[in-house]
PDB file of N, CA and C in Angstrom:
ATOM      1  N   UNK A   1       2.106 -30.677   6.629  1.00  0.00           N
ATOM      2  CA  UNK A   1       2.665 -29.394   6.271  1.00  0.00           C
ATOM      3  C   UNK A   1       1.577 -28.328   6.387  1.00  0.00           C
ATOM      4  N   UNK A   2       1.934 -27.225   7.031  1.00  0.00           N
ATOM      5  CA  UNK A   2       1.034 -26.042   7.031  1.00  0.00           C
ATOM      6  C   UNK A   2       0.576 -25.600   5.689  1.00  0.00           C
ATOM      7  N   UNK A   3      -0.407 -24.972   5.636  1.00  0.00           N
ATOM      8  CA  UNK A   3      -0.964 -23.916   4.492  1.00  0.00           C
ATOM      9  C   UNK A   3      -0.329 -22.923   5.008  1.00  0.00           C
ATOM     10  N   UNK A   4       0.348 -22.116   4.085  1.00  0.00           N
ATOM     11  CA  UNK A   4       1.249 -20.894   4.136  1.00  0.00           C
ATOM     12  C   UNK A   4       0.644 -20.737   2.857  1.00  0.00           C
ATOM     13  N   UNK A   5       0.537 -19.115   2.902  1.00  0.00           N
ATOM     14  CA  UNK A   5       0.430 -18.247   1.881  1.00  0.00           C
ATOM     15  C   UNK A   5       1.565 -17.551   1.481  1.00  0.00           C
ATOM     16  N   UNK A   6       2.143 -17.946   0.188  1.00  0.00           N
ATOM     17  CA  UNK A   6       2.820 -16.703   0.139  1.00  0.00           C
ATOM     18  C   UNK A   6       2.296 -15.876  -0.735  1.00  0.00           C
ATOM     19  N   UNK A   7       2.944 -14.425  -1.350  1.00  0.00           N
ATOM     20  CA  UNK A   7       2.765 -13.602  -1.927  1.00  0.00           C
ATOM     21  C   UNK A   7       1.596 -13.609  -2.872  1.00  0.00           C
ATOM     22  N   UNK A   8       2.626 -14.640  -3.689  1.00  0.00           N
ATOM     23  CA  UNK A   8       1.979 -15.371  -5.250  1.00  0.00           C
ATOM     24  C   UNK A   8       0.438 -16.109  -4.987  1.00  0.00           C
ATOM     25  N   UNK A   9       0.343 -17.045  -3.815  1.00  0.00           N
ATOM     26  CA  UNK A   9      -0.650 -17.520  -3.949  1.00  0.00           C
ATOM     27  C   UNK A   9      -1.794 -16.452  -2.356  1.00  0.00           C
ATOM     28  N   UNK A  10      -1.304 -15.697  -2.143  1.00  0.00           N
ATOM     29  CA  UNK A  10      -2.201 -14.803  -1.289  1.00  0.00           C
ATOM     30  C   UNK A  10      -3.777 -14.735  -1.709  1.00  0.00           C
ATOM     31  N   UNK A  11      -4.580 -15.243  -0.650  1.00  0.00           N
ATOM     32  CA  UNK A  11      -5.929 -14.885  -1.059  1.00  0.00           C
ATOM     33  C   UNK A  11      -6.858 -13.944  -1.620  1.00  0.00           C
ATOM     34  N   UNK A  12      -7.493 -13.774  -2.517  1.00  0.00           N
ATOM     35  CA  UNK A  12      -7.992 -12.394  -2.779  1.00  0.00           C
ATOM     36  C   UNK A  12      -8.502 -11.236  -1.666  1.00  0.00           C
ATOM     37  N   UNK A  13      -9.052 -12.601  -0.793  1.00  0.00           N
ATOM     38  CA  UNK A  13      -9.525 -11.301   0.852  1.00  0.00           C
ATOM     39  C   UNK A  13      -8.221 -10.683   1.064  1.00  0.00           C
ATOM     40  N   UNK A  14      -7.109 -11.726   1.427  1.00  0.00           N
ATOM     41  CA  UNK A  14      -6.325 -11.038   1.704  1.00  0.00           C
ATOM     42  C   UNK A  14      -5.565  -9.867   1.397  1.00  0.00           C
ATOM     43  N   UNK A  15      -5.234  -9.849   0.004  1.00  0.00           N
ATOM     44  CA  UNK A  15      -5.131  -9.064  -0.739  1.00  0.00           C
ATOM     45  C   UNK A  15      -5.811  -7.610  -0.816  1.00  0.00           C
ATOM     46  N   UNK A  16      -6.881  -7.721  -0.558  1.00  0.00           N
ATOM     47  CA  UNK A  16      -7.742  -6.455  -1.059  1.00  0.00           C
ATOM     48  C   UNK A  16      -7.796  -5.947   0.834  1.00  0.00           C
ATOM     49  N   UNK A  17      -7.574  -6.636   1.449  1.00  0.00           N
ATOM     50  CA  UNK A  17      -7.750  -5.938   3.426  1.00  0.00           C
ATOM     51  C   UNK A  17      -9.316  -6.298   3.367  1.00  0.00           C
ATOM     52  N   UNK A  18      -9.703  -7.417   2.965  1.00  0.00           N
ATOM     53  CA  UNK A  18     -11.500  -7.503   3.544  1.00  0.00           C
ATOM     54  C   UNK A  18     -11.494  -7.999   4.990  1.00  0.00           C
ATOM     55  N   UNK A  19     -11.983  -8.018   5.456  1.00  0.00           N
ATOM     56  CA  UNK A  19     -12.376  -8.352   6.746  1.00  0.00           C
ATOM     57  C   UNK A  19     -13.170  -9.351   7.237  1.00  0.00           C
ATOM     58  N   UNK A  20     -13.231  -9.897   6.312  1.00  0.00           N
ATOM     59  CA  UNK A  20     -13.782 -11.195   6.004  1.00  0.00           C
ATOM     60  C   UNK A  20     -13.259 -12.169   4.930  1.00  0.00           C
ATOM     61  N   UNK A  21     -12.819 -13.686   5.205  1.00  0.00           N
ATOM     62  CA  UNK A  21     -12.557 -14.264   4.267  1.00  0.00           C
ATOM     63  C   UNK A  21     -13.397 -15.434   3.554  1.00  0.00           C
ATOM     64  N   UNK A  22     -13.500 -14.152   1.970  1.00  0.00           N
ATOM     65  CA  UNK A  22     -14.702 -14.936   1.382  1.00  0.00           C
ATOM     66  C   UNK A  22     -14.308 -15.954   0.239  1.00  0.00           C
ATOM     67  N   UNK A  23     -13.633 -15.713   0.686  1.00  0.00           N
ATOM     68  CA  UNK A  23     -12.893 -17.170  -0.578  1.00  0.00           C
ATOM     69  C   UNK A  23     -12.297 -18.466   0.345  1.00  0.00           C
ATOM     70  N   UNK A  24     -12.675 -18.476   1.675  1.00  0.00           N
ATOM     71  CA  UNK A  24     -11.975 -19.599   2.376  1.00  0.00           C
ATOM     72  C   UNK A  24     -12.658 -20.718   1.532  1.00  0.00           C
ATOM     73  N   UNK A  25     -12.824 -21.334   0.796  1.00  0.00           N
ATOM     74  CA  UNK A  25     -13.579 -22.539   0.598  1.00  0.00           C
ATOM     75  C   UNK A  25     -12.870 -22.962  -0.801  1.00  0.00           C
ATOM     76  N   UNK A  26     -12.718 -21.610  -1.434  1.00  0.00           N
ATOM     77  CA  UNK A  26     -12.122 -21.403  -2.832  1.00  0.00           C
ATOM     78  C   UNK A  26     -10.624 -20.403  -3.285  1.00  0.00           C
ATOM     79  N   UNK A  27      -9.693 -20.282  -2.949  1.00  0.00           N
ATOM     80  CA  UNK A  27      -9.020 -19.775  -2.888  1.00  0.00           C
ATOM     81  C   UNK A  27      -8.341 -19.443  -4.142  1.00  0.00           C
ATOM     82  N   UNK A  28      -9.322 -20.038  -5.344  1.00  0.00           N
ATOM     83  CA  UNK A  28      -9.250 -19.473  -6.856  1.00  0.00           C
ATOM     84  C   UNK A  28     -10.512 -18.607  -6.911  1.00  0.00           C
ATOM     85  N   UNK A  29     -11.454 -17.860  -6.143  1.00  0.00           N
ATOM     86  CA  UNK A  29     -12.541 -17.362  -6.682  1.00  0.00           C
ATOM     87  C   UNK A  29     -12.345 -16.569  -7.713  1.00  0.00           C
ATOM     88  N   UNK A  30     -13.491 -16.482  -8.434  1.00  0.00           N
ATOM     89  CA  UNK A  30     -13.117 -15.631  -9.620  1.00  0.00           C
ATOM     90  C   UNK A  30     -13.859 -14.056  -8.721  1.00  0.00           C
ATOM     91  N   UNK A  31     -13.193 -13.157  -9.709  1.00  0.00           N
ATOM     92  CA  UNK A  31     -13.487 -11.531  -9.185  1.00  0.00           C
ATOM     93  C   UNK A  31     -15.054 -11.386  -9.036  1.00  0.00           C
ATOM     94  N   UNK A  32     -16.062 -12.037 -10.233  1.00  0.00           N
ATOM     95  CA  UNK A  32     -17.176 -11.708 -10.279  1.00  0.00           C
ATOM     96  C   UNK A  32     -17.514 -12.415  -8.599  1.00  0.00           C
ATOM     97  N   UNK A  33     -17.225 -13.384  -8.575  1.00  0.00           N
ATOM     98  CA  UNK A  33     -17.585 -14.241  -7.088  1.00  0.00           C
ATOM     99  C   UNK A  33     -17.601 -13.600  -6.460  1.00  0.00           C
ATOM    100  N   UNK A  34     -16.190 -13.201  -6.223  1.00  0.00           N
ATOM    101  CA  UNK A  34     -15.900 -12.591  -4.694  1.00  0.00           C
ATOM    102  C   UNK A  34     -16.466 -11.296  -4.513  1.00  0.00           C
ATOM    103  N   UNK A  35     -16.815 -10.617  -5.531  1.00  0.00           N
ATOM    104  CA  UNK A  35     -17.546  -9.005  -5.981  1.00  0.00           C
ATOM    105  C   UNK A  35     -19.018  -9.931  -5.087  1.00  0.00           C
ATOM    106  N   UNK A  36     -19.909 -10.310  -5.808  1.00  0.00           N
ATOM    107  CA  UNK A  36     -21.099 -10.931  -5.183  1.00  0.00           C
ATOM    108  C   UNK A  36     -20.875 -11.266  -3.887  1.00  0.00           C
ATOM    109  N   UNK A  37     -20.279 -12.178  -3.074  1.00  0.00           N
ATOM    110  CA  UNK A  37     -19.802 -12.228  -1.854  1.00  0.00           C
ATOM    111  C   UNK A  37     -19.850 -11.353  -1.036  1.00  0.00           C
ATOM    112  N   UNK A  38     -18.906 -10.523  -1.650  1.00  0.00           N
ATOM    113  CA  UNK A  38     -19.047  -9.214  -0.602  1.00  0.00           C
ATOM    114  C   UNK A  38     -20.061  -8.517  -0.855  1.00  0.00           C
ATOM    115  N   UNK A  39     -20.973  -8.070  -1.722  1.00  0.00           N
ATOM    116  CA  UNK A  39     -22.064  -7.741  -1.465  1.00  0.00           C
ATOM    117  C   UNK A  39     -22.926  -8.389  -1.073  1.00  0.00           C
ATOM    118  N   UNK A  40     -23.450  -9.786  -0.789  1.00  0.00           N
ATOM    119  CA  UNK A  40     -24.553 -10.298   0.025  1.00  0.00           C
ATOM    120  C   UNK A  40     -24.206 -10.684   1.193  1.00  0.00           C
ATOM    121  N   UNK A  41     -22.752 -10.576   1.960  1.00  0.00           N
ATOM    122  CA  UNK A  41     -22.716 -10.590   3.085  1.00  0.00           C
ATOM    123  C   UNK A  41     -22.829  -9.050   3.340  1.00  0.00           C
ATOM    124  N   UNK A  42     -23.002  -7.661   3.077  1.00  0.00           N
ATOM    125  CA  UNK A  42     -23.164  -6.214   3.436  1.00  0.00           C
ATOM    126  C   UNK A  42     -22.444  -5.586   4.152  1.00  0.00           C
ATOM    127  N   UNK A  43     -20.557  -6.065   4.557  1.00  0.00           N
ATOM    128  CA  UNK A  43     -20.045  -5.337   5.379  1.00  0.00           C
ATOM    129  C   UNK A  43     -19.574  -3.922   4.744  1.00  0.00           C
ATOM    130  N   UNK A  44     -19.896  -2.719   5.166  1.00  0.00           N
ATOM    131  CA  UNK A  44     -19.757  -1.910   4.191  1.00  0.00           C
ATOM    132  C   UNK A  44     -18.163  -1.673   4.163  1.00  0.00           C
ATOM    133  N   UNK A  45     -17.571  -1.657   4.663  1.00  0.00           N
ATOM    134  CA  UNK A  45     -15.788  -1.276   4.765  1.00  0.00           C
ATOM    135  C   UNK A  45     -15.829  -2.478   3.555  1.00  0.00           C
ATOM    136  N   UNK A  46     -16.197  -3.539   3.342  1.00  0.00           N
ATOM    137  CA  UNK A  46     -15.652  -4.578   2.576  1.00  0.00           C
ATOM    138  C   UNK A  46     -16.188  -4.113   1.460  1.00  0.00           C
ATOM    139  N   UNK A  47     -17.263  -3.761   1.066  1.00  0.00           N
ATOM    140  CA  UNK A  47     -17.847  -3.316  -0.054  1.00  0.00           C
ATOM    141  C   UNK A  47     -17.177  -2.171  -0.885  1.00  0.00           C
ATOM    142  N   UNK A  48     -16.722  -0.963   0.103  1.00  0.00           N
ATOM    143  CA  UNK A  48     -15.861  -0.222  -0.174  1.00  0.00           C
ATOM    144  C   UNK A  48     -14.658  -0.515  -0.786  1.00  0.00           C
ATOM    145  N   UNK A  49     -13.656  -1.275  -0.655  1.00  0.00           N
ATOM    146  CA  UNK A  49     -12.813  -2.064  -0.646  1.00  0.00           C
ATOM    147  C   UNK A  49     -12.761  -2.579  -1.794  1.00  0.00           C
ATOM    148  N   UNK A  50     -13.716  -3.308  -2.167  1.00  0.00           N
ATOM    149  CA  UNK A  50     -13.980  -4.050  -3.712  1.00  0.00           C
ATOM    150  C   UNK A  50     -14.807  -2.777  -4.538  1.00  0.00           C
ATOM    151  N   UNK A  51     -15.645  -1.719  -4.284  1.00  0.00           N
ATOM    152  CA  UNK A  51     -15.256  -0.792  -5.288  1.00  0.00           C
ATOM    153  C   UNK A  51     -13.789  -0.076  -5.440  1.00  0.00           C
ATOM    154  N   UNK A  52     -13.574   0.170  -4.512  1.00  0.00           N
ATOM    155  CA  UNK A  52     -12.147   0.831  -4.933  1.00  0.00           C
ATOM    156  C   UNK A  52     -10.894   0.233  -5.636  1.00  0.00           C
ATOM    157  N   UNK A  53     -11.051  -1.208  -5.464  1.00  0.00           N
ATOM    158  CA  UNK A  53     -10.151  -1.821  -6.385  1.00  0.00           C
ATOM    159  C   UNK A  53     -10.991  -2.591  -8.098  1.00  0.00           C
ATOM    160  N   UNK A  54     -12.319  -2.918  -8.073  1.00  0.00           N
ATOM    161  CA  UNK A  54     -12.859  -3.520  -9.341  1.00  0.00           C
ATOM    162  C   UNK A  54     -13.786  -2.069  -9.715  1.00  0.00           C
ATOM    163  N   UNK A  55     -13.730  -1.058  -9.277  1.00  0.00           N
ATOM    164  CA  UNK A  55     -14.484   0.477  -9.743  1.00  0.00           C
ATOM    165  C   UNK A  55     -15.767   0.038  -9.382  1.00  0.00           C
ATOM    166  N   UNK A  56     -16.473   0.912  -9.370  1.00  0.00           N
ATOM    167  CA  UNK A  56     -17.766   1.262  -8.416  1.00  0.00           C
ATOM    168  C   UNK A  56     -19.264   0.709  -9.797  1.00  0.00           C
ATOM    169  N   UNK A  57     -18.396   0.935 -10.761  1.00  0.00           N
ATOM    170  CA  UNK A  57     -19.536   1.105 -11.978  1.00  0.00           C
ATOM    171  C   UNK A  57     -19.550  -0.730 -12.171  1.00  0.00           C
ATOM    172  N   UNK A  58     -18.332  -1.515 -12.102  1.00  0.00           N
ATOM    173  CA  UNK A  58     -18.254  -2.745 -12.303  1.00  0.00           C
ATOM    174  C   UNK A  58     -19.417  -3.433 -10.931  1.00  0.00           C
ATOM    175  N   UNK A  59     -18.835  -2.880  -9.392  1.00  0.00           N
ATOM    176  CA  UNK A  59     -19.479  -3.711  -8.240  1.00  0.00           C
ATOM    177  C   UNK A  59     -21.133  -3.162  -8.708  1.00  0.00           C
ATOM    178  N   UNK A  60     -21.568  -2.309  -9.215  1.00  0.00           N
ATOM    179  CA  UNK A  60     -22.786  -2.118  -9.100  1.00  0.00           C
ATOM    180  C   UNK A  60     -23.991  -2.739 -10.749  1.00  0.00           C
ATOM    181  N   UNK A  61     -22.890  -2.973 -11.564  1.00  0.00           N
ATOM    182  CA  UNK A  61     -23.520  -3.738 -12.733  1.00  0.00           C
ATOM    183  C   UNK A  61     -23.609  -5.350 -11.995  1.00  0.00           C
ATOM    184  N   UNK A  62     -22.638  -5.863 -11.319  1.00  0.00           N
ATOM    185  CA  UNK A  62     -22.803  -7.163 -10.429  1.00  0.00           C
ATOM    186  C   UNK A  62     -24.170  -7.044  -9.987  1.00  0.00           C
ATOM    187  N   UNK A  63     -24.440  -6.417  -9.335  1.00  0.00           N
ATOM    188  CA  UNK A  63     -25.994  -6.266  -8.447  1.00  0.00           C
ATOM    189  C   UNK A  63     -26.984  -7.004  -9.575  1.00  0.00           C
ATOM    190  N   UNK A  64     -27.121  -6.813 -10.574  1.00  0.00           N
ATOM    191  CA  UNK A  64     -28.124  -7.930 -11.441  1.00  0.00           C
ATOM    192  C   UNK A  64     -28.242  -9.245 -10.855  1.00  0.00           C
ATOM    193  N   UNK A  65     -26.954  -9.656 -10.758  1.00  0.00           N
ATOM    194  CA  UNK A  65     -26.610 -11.244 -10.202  1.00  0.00           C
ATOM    195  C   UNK A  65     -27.020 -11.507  -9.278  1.00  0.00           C
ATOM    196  N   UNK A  66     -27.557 -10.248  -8.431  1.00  0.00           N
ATOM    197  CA  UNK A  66     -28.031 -10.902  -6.926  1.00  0.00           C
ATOM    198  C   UNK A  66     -29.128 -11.436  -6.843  1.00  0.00           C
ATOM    199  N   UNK A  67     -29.202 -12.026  -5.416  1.00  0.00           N
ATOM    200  CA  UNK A  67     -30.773 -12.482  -5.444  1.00  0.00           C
ATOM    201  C   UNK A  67     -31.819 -11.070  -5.091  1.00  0.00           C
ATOM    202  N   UNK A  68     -32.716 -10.792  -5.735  1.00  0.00           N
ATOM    203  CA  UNK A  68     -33.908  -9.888  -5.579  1.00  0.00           C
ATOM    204  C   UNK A  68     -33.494  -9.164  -4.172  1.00  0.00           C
ATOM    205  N   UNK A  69     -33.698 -10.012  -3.264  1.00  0.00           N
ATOM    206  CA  UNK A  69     -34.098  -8.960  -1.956  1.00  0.00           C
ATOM    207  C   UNK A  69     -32.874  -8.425  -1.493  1.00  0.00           C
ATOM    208  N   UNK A  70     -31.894  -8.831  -2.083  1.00  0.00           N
ATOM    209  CA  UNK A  70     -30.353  -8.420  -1.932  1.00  0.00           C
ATOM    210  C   UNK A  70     -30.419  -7.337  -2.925  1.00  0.00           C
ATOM    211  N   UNK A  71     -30.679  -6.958  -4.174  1.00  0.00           N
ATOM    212  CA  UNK A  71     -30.449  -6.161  -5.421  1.00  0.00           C
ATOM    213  C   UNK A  71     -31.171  -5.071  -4.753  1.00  0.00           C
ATOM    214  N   UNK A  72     -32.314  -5.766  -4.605  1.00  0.00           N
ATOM    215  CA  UNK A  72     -33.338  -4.503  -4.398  1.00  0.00           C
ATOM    216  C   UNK A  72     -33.256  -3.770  -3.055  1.00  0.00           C
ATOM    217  N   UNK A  73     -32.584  -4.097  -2.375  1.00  0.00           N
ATOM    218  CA  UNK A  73     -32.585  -3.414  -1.131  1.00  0.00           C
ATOM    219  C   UNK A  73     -32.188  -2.279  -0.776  1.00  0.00           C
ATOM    220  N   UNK A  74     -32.665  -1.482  -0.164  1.00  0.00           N
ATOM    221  CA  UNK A  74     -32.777  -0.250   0.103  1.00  0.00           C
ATOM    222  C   UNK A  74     -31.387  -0.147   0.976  1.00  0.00           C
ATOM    223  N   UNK A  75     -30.817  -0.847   2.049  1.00  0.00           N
ATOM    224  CA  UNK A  75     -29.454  -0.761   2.471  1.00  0.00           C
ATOM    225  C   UNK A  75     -28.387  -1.004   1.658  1.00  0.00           C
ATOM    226  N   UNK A  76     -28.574  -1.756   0.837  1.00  0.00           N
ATOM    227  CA  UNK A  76     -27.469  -1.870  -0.536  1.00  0.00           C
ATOM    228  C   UNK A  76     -26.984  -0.810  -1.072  1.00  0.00           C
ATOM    229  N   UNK A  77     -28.581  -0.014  -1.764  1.00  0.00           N
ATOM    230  CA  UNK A  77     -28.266   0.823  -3.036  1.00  0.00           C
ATOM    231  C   UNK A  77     -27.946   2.183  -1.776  1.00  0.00           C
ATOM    232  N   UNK A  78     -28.305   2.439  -0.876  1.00  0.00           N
ATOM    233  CA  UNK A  78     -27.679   3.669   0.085  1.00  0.00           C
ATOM    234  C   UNK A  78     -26.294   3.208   0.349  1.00  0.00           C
ATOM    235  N   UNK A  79     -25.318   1.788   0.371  1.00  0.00           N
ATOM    236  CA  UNK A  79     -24.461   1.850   0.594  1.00  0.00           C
ATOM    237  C   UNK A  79     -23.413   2.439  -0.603  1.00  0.00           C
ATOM    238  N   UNK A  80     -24.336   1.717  -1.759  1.00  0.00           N
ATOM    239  CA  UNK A  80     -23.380   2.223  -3.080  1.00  0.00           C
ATOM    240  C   UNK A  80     -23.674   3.617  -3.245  1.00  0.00           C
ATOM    241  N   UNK A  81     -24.852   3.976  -2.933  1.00  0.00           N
ATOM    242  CA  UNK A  81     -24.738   5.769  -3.466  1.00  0.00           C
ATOM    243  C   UNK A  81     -23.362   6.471  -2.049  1.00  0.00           C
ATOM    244  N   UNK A  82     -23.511   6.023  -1.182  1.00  0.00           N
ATOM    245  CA  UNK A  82     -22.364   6.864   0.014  1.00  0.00           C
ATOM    246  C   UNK A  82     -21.303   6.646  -0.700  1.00  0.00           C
ATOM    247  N   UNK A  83     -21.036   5.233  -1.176  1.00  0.00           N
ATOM    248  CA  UNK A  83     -19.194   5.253  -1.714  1.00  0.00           C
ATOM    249  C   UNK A  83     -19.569   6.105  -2.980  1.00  0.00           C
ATOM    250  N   UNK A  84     -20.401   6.468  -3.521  1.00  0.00           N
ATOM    251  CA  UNK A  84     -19.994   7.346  -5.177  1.00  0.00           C
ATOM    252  C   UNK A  84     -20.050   8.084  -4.413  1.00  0.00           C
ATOM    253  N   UNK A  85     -20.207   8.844  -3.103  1.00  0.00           N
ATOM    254  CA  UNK A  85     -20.893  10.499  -2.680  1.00  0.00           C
ATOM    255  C   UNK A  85     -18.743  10.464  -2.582  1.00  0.00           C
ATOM    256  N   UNK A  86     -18.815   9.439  -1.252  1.00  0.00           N
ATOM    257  CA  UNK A  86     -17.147   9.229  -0.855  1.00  0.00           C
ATOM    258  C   UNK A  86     -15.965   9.091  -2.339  1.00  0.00           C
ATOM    259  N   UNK A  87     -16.131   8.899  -3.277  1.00  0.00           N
ATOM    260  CA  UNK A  87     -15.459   8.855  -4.464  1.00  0.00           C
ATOM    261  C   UNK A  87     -15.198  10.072  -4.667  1.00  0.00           C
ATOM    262  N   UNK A  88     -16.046  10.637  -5.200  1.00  0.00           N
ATOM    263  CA  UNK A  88     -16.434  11.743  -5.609  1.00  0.00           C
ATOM    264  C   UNK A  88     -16.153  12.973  -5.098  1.00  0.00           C
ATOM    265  N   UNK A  89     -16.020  13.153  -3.529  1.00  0.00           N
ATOM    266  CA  UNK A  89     -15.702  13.844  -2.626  1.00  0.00           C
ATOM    267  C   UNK A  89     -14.008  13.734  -2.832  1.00  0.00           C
ATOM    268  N   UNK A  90     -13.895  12.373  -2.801  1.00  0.00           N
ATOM    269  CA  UNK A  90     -12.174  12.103  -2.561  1.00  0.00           C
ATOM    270  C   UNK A  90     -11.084  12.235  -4.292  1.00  0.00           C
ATOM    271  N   UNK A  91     -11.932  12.569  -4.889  1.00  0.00           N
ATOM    272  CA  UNK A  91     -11.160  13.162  -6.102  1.00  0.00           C
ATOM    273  C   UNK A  91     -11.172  14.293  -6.247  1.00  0.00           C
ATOM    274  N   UNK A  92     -12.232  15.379  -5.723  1.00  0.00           N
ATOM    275  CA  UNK A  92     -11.925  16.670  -5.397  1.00  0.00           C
ATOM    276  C   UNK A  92     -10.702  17.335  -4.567  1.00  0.00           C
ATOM    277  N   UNK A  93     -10.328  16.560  -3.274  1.00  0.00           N
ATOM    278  CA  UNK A  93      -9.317  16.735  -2.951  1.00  0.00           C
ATOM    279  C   UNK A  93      -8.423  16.975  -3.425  1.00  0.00           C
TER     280      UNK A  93
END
């Protein structure tokens, strides 16, 4: 029998439009997981994505959890300051 997804059991990638599926292995990940996930793989559309649905203040308290050269990285924290610039911009509207 195929794996079919339906609705109910839809993957969290799927769910959220990531572009990557980071729960193939686990298809119960928990939010904190899949939050970490998508930030140490760095696709930024995906990163975007999981702030806009777990808020920007939650994906960026995660960053503790990372490993060092992931936390500390200078492409990281420029990706999270663009989505607060892009937030921020997009509630003025």
């Amino acid at each position: 029998m195929a794996n079919v997804h339906t609705p109910e059991r839809q993957r969290k990638s799927e769910r959220l439009g990531l572009s990557f599926v980071y729960d193939w292995s686990n298809p119960d990940i928990g939010d904190e997981a899949l939050i970490l996930n998508v930030l140490e793989r760095g696709f930024f559309k995906d990163i975007c994505r999981v702030c806009a649905h777990y808020g920007l203040e939650r994906v960026k308290q995660s960053c503790v959890d990372l490993p060092d050269e992931v936390a500390g990285s200078a492409w990281l924290n420029r990706m999270l300051k663009n989505i607060e610039i892009g937030f921020g911009d997009a509630q003025i509207r």
